[in-house]
C-alpha atoms as a PDB file:
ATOM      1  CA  UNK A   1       8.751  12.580  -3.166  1.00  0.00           C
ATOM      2  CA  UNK A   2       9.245   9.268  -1.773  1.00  0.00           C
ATOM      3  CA  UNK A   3      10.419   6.749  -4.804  1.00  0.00           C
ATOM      4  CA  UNK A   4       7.230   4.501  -3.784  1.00  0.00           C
ATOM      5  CA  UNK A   5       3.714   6.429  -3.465  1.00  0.00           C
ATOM      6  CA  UNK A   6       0.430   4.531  -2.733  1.00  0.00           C
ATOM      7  CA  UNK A   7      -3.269   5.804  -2.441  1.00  0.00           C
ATOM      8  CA  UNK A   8      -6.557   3.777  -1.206  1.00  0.00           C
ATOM      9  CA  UNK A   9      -9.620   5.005  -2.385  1.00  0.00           C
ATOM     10  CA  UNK A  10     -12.823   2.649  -0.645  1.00  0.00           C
ATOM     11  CA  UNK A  11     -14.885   2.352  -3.874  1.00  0.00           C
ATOM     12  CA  UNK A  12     -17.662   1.131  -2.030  1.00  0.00           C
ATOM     13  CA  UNK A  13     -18.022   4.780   0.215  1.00  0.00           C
ATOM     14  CA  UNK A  14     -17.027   6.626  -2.418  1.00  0.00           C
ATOM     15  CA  UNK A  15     -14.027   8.104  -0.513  1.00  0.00           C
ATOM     16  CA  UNK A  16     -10.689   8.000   0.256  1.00  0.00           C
ATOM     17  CA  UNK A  17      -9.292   5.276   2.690  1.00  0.00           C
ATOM     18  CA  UNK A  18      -8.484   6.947   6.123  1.00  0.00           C
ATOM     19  CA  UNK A  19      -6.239   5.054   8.681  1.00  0.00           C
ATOM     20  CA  UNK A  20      -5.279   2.219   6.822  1.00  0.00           C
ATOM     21  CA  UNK A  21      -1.662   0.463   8.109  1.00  0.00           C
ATOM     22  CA  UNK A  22       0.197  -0.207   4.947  1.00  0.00           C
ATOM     23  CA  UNK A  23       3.504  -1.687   5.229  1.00  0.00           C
ATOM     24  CA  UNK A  24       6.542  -1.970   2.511  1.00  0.00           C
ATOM     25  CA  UNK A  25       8.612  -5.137   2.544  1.00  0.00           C
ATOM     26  CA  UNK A  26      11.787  -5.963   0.195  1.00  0.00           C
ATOM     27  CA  UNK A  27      12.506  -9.628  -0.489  1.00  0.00           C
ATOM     28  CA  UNK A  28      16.034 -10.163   0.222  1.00  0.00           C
ATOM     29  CA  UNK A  29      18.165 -13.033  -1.691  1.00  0.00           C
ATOM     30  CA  UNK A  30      17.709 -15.202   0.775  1.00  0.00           C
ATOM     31  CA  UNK A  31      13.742 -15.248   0.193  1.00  0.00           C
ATOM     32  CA  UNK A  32      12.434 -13.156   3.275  1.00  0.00           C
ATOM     33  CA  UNK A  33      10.626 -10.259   3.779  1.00  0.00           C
ATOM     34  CA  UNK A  34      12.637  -7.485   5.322  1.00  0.00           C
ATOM     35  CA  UNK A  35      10.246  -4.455   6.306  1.00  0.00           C
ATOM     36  CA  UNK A  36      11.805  -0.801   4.960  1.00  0.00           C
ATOM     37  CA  UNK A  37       8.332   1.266   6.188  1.00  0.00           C
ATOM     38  CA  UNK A  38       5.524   1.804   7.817  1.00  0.00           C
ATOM     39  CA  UNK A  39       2.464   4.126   8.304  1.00  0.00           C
ATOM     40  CA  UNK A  40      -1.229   4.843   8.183  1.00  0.00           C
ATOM     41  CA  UNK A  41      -3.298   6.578   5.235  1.00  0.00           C
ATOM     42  CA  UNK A  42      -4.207  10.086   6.158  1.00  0.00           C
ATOM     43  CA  UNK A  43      -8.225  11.708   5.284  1.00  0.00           C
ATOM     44  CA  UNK A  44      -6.767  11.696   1.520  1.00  0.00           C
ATOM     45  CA  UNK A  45      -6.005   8.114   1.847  1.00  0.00           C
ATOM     46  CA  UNK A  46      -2.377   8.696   1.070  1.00  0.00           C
ATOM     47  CA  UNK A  47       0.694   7.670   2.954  1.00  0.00           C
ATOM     48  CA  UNK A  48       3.260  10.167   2.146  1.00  0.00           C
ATOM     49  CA  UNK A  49       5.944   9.070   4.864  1.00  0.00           C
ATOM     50  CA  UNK A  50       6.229   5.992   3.492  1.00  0.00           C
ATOM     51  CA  UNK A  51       9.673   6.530   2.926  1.00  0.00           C
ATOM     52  CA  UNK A  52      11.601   9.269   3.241  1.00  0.00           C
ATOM     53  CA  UNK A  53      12.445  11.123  -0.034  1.00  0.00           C
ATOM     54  CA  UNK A  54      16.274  10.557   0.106  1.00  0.00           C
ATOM     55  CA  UNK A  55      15.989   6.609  -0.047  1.00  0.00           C
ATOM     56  CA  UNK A  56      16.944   5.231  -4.057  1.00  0.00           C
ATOM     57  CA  UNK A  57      15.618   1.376  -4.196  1.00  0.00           C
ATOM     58  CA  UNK A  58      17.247  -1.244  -5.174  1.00  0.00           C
ATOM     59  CA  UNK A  59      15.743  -2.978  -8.191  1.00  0.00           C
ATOM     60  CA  UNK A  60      14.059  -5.672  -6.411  1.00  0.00           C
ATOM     61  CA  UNK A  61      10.836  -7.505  -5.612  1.00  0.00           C
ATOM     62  CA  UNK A  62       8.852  -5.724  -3.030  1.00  0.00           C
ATOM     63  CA  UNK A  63       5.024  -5.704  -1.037  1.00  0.00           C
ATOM     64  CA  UNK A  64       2.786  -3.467  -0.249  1.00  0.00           C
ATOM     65  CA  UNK A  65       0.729  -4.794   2.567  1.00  0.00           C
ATOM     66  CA  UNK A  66      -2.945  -2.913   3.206  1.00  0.00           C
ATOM     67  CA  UNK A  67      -4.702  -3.857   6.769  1.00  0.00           C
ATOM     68  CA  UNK A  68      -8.285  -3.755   5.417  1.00  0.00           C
ATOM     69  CA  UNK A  69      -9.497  -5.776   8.192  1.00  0.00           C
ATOM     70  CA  UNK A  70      -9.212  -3.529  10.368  1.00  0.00           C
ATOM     71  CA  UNK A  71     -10.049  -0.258   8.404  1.00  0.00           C
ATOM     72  CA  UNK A  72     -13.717  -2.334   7.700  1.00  0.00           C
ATOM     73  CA  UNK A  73     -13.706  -3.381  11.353  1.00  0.00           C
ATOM     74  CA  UNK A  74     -13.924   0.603  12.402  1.00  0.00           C
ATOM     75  CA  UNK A  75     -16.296   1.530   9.709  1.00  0.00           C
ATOM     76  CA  UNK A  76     -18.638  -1.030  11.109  1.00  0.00           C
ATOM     77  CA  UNK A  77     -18.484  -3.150   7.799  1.00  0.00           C
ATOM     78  CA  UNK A  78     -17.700  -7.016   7.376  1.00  0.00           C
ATOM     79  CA  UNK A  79     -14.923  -7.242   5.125  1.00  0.00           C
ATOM     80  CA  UNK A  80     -14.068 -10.480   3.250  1.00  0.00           C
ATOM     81  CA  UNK A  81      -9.960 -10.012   2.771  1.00  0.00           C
ATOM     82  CA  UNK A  82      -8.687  -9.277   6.302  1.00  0.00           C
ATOM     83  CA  UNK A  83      -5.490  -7.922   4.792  1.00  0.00           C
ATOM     84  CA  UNK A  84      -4.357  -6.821   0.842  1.00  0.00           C
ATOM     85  CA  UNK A  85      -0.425  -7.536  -0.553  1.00  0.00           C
ATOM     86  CA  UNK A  86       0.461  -5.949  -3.550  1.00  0.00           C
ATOM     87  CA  UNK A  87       3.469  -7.604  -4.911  1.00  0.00           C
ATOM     88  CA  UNK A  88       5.188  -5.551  -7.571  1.00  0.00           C
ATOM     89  CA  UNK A  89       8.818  -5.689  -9.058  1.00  0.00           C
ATOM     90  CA  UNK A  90      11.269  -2.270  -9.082  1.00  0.00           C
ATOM     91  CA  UNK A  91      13.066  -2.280 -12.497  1.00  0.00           C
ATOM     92  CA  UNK A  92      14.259   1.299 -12.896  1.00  0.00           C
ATOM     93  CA  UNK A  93      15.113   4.178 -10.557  1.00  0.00           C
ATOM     94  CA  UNK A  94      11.929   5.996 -11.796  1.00  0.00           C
ATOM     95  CA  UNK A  95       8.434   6.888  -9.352  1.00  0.00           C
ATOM     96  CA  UNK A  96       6.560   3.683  -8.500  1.00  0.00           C
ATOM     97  CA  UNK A  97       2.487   4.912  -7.616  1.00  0.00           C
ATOM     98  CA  UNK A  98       0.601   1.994  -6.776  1.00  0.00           C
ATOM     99  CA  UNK A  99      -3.050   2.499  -5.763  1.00  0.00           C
ATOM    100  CA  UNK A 100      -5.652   0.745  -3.982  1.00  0.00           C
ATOM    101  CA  UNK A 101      -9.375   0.248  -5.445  1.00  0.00           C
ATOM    102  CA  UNK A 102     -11.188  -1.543  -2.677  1.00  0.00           C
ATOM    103  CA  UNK A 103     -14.599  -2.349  -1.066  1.00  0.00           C
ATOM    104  CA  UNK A 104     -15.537  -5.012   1.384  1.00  0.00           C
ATOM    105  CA  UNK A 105     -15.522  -8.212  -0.856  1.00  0.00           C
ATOM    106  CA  UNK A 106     -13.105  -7.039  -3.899  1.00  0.00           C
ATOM    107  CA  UNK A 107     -10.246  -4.567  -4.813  1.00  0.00           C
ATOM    108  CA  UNK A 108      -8.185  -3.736  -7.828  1.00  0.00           C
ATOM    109  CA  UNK A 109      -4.842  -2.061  -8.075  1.00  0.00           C
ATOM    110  CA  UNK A 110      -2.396  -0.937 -10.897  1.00  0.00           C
ATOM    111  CA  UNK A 111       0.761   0.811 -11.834  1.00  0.00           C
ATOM    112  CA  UNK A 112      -0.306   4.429 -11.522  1.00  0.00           C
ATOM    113  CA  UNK A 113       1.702   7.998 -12.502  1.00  0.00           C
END
């Protein structure tokens, strides 16, 4: 299992998050973003090729960026946040879960299992 996991349940459907472009940055010493993956929630609204299961993180600062504009764009809803980042800090070489609550005008996320 890939060290980083993420889920996106749209509270406001009651359903999982299908097709959703997340992407995973790294902040490098130097202050900028440097992308490490990329992918789309699948009809559980999980992304498990985020990265691939052989990859060991360093302890770092990295994002989780959710493109809910256009997820709310093809369900025909008017979303207020046109994209979500989830900035979280790696500590430990343990499993980082980090879920996604959301619904047009709110989310909430936290450090899962």
């Amino acid at each position: 299992m890939s060290q980083i996991t993420t889920h996106v349940l749209d509270t406001s459907a009651g359903r999982p998050a299908q097709g959703i472009t997340i992407v995973l940055e790294q902040l490098s010493s130097d202050g900028k973003w440097i992308r490490l993956g990329k992918g789309k929630t699948n009809s559980d609204g999980r992304l498990p090729t985020l990265l691939s299961d052989e990859i060991q993180l360093d302890h770092a600062v990295y994002q989780l960026v959710f493109d809910t504009g256009t997820y709310f764009k093809v369900q025909g809803v008017k979303g207020f946040y046109p994209s979500i980042t989830i900035t979280f800090e790696i500590a430990d070489d343990t499993h980082y879960h980090v879920p996604l609550l959301l619904n047009p005008f709110g989310y909430s996320t936290y450090r899962g299992s």
